[in-house]
Protein backbone atom coordinates (compact mmCIF):
# COMPACT_ATOMS: atom_id res chain seq x y z
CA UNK A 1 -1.33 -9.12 20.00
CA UNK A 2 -0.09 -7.32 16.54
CA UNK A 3 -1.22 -4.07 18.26
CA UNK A 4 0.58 -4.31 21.26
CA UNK A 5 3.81 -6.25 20.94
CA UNK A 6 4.16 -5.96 17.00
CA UNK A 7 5.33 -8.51 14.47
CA UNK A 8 8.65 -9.27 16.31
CA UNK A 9 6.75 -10.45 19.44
CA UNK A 10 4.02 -12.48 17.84
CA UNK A 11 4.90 -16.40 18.18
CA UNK A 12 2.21 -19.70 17.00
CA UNK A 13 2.82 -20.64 21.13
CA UNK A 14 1.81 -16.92 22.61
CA UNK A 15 -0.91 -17.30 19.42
CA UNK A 16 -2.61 -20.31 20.61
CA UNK A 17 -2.23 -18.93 24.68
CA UNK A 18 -4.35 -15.80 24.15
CA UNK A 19 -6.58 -18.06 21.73
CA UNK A 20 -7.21 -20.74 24.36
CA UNK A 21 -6.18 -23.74 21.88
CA UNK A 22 -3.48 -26.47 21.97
CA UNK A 23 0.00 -25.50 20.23
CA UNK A 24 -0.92 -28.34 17.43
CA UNK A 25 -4.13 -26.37 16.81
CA UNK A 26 -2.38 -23.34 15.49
CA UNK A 27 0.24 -24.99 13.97
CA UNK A 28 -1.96 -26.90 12.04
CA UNK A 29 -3.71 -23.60 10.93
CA UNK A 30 -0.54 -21.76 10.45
CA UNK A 31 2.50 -23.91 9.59
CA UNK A 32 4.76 -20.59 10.68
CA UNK A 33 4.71 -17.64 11.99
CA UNK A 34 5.07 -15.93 8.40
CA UNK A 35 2.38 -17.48 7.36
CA UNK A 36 0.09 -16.15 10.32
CA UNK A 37 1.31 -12.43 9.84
CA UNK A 38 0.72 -13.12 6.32
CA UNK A 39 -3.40 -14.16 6.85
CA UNK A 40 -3.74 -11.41 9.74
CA UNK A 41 -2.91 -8.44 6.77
CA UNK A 42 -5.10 -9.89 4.59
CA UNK A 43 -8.44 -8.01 5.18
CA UNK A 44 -6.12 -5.12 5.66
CA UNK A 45 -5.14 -5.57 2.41
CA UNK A 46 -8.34 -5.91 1.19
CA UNK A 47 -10.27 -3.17 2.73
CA UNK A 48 -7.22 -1.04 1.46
CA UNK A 49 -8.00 -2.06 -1.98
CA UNK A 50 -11.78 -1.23 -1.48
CA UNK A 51 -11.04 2.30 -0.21
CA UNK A 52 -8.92 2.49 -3.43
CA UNK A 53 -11.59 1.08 -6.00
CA UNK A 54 -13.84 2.90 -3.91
CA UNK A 55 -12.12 6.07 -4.33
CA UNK A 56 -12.13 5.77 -8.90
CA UNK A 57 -15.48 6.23 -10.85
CA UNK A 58 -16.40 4.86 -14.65
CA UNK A 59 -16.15 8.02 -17.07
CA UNK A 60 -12.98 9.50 -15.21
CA UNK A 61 -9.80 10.39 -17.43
CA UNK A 62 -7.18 7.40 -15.90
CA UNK A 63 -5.24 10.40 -14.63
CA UNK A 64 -7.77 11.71 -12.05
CA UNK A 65 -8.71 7.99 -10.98
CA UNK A 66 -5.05 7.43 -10.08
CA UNK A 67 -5.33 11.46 -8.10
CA UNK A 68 -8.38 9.93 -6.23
CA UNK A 69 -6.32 6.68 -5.27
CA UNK A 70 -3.46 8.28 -3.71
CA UNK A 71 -5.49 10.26 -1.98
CA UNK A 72 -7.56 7.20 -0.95
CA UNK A 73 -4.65 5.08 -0.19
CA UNK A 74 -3.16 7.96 2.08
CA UNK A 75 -5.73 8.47 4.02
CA UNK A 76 -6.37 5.05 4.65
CA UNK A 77 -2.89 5.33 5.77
CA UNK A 78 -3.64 7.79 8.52
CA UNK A 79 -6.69 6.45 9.97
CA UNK A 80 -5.71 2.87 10.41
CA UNK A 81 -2.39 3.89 11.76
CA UNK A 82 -1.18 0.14 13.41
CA UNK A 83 -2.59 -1.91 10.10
CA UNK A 84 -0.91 0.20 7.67
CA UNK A 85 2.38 0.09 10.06
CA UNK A 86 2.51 -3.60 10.12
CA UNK A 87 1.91 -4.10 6.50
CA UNK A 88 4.19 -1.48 5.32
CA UNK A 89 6.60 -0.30 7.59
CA UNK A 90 7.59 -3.39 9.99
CA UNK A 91 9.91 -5.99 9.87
CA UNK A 92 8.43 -9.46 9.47
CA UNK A 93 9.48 -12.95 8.07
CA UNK A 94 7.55 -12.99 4.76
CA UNK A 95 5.35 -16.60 3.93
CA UNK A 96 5.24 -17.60 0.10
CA UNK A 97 2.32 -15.90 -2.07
CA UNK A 98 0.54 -18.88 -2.08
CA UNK A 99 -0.45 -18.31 2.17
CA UNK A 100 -2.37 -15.48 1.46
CA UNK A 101 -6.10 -14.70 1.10
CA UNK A 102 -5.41 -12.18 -1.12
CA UNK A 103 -4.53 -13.27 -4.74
CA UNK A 104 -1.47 -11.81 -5.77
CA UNK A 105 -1.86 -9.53 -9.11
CA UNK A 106 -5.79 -9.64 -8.57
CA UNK A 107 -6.91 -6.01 -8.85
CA UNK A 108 -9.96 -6.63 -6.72
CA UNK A 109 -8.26 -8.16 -4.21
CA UNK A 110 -4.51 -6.82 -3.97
CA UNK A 111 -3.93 -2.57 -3.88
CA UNK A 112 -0.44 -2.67 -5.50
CA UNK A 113 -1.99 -4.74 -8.75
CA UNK A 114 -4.88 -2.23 -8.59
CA UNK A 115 -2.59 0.65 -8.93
CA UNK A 116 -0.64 -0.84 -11.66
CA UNK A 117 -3.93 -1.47 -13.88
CA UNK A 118 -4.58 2.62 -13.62
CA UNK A 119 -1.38 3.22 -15.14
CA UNK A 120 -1.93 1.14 -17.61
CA UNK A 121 -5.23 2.66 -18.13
CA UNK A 122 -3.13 6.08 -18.78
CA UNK A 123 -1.39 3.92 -21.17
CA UNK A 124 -4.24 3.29 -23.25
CA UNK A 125 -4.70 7.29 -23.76
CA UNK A 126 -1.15 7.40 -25.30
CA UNK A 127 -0.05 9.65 -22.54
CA UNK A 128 2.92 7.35 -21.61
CA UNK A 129 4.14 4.57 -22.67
CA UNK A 130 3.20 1.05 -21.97
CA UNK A 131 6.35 -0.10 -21.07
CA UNK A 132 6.86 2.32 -18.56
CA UNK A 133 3.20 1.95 -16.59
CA UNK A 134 4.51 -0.68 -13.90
CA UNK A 135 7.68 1.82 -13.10
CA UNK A 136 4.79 4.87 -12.96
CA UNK A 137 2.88 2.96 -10.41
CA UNK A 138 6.03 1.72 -8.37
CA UNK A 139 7.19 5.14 -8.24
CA UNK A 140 3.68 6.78 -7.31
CA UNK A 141 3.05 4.46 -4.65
CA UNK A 142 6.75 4.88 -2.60
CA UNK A 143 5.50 8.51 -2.96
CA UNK A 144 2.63 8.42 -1.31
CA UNK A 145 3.79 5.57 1.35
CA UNK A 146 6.68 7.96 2.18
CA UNK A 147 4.44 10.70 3.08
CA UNK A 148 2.12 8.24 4.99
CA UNK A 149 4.80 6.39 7.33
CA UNK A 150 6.60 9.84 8.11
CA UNK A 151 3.41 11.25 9.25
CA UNK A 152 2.79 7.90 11.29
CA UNK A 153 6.73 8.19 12.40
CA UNK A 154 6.79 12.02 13.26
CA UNK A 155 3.15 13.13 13.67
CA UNK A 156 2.45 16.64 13.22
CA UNK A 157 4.26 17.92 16.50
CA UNK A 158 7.79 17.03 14.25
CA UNK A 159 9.58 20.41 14.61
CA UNK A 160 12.54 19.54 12.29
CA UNK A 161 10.27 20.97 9.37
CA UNK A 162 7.45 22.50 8.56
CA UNK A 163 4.22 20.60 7.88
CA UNK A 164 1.72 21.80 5.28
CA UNK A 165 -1.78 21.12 5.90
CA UNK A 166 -2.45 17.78 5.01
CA UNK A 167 -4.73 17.67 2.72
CA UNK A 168 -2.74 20.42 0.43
CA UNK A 169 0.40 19.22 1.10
CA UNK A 170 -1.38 15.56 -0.52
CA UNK A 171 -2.23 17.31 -3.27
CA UNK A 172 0.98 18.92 -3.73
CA UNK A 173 2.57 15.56 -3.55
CA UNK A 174 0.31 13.96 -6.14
CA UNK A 175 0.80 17.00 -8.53
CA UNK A 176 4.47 16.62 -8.09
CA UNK A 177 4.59 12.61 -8.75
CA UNK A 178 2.44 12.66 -11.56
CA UNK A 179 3.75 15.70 -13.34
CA UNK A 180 7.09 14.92 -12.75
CA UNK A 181 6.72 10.93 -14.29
CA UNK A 182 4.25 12.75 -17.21
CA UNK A 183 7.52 14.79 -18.22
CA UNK A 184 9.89 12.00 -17.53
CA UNK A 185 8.40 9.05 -19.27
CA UNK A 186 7.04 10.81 -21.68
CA UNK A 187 10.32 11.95 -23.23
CA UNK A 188 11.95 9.81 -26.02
CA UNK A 189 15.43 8.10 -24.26
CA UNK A 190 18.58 10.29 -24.44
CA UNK A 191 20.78 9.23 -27.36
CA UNK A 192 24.17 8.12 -25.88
């Protein structure tokens, strides 16, 4: 019902129609409609994170783990198209933390807490600092999620720019992210 009709359309009553049980049924399940948009992203969630942990190996530097994630995490992007759309890029009420499956700030279990744990990693080599590993990982995941949901949005037929081949124009965006926070957070602050 996700698939077809989106977040927007999705209500406990339609729910428990297509599901051939009582109204009470799912509400008893559910509680809200949050809270059932919030369980259905869950193994989405989770088989994002495996593609992710899937994606590192022990004896890496931290700096070519987080390369291998992005890439992992992109592509996951463009081959489950409709998951990663409603989980990233639709509107939907939001349930409290506590609904989910997934435990938040688990690093097997939730991809943004898995990212943030590699930059920390990097921390732990001294090539930037602690403090700033949680920004790092904020900033190198809207990175990669912006090149994911415009290829979703525009597809490669998008003749307002050009489009690089995908998996060097990837590359080209992890190079860019991670040099780019290297250099910046590795700078002592300006003096005012």
């Amino acid at each position: 019902m996700i698939k077809t009709g989106g977040a927007r359309e999705i209500t406990l009553r339609k729910v428990a129609e297509k599901a051939g049980f009582s109204t009470t049924v799912v509400y008893n399940l559910f509680q809200n409609k949050a809270t059932l948009i919030t369980q259905a992203m869950d193994g989405d969630l989770l088989d994002l994170v495996k593609a992710m942990r899937n994606a590192t190996e022990v004896g890496l530097s931290p700096l070519e783990n987080i390369r291998r994630t992005g890439q992992a995490y992109v592509t996951f992007g463009m081959r489950h198209p409709d998951q990663y759309a409603l989980v990233f890029m639709e509107r939907r009420p939001h349930a409290p933390v506590a609904s989910s499956r997934v435990e938040h700030g688990n690093q097997a279990q939730d991809p943004y807490a898995f990212a943030c744990q590699l930059f920390v990693d990097l921390a732990t080599t001294g090539q930037i600092p602690v403090e700033q590993a949680e920004a790092m990982a904020q900033i190198f995941w809207e990175g990669l999620h912006g090149m994911v949901s415009l290829r979703l949005v525009f597809g490669d037929g998008e003749e307002w720019f050009e489009h690089d081949e995908f998996n060097r124009h990837l590359e080209a965006l992890i190079d860019v992210l991670l040099n780019g926070m290297l250099h910046r957070f590795n700078k002592p602050p300006a003096q005012a």
